[in-house]
N, C-alpha and C. Protein backbone atom coordinates (compact mmCIF):
# COMPACT_ATOMS: atom_id res chain seq x y z
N UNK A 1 34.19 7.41 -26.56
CA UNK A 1 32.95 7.63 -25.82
C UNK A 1 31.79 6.98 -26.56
N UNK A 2 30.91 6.10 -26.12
CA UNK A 2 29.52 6.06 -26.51
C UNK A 2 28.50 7.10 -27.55
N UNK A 3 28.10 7.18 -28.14
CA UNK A 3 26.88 7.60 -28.47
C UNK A 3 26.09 8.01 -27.57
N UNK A 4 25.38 9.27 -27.51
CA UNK A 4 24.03 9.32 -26.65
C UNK A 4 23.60 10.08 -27.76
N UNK A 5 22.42 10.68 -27.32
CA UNK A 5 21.20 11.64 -28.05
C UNK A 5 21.43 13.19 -27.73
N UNK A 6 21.29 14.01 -28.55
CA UNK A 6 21.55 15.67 -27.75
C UNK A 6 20.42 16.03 -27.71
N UNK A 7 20.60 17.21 -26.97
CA UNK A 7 19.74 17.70 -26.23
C UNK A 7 19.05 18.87 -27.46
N UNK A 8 20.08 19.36 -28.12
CA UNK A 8 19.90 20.66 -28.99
C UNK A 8 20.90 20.54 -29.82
N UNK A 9 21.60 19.39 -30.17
CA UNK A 9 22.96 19.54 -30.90
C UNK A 9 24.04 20.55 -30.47
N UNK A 10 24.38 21.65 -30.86
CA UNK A 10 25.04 22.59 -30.55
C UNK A 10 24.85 23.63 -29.57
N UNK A 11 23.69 23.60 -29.39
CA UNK A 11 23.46 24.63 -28.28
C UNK A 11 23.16 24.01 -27.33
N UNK A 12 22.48 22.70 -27.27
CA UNK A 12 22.47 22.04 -26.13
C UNK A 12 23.67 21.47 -25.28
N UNK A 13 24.55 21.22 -26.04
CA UNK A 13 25.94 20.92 -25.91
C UNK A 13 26.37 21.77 -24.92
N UNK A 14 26.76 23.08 -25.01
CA UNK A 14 27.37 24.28 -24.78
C UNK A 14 26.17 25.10 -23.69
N UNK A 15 25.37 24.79 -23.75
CA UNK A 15 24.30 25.56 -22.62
C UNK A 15 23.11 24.12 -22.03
N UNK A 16 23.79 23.17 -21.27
CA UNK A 16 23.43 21.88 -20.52
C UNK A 16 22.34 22.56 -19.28
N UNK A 17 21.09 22.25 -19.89
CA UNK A 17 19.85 22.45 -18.40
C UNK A 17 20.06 21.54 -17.82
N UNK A 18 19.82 21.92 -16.42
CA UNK A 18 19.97 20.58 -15.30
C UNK A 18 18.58 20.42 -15.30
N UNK A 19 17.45 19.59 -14.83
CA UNK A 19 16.25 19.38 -14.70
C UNK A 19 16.16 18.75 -13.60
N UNK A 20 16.70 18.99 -12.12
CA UNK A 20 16.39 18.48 -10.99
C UNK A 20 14.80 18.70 -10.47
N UNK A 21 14.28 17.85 -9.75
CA UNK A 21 12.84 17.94 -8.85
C UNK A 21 13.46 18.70 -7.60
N UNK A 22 12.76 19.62 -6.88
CA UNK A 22 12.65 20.16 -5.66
C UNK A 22 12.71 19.41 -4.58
N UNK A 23 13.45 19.08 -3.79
CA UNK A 23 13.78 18.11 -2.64
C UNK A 23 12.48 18.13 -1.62
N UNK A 24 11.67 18.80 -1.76
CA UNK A 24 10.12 18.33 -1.46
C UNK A 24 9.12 17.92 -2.31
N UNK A 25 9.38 17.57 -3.31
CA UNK A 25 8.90 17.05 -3.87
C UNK A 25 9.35 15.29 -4.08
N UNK A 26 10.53 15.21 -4.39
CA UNK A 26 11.58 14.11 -4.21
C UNK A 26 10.54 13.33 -2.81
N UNK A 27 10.58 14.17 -1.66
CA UNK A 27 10.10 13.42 -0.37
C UNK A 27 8.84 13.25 -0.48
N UNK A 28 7.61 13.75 -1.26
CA UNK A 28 6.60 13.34 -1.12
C UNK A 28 6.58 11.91 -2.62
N UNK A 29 7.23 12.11 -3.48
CA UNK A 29 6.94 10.92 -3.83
C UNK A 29 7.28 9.87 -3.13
N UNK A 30 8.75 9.77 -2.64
CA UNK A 30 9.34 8.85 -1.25
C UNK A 30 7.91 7.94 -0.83
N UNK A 31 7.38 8.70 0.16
CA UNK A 31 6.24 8.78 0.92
C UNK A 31 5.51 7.99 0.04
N UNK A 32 5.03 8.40 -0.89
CA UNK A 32 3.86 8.19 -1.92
C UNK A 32 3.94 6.52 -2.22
N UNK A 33 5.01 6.24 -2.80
CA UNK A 33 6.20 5.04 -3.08
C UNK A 33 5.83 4.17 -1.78
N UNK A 34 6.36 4.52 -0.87
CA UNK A 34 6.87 3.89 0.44
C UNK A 34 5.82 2.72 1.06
């Protein structure tokens, strides 16, 4: 496997936050963009 960067080393590892945007939000940048 590659190298990447952690998040928390060990705890980041083992407890992974997702950090998704709100799908209305997603659409107003769309828009914004567009």
């Amino acid at each position: 496997w590659a190298t990447t960067g952690r998040v928390d080393n060990v705890y980041g590892d083992r407890n992974l936050i997702c950090t998704l945007l709100p799908v209305s939000e997603m659409a107003e940048e769309k828009a914004a963009t567009a």
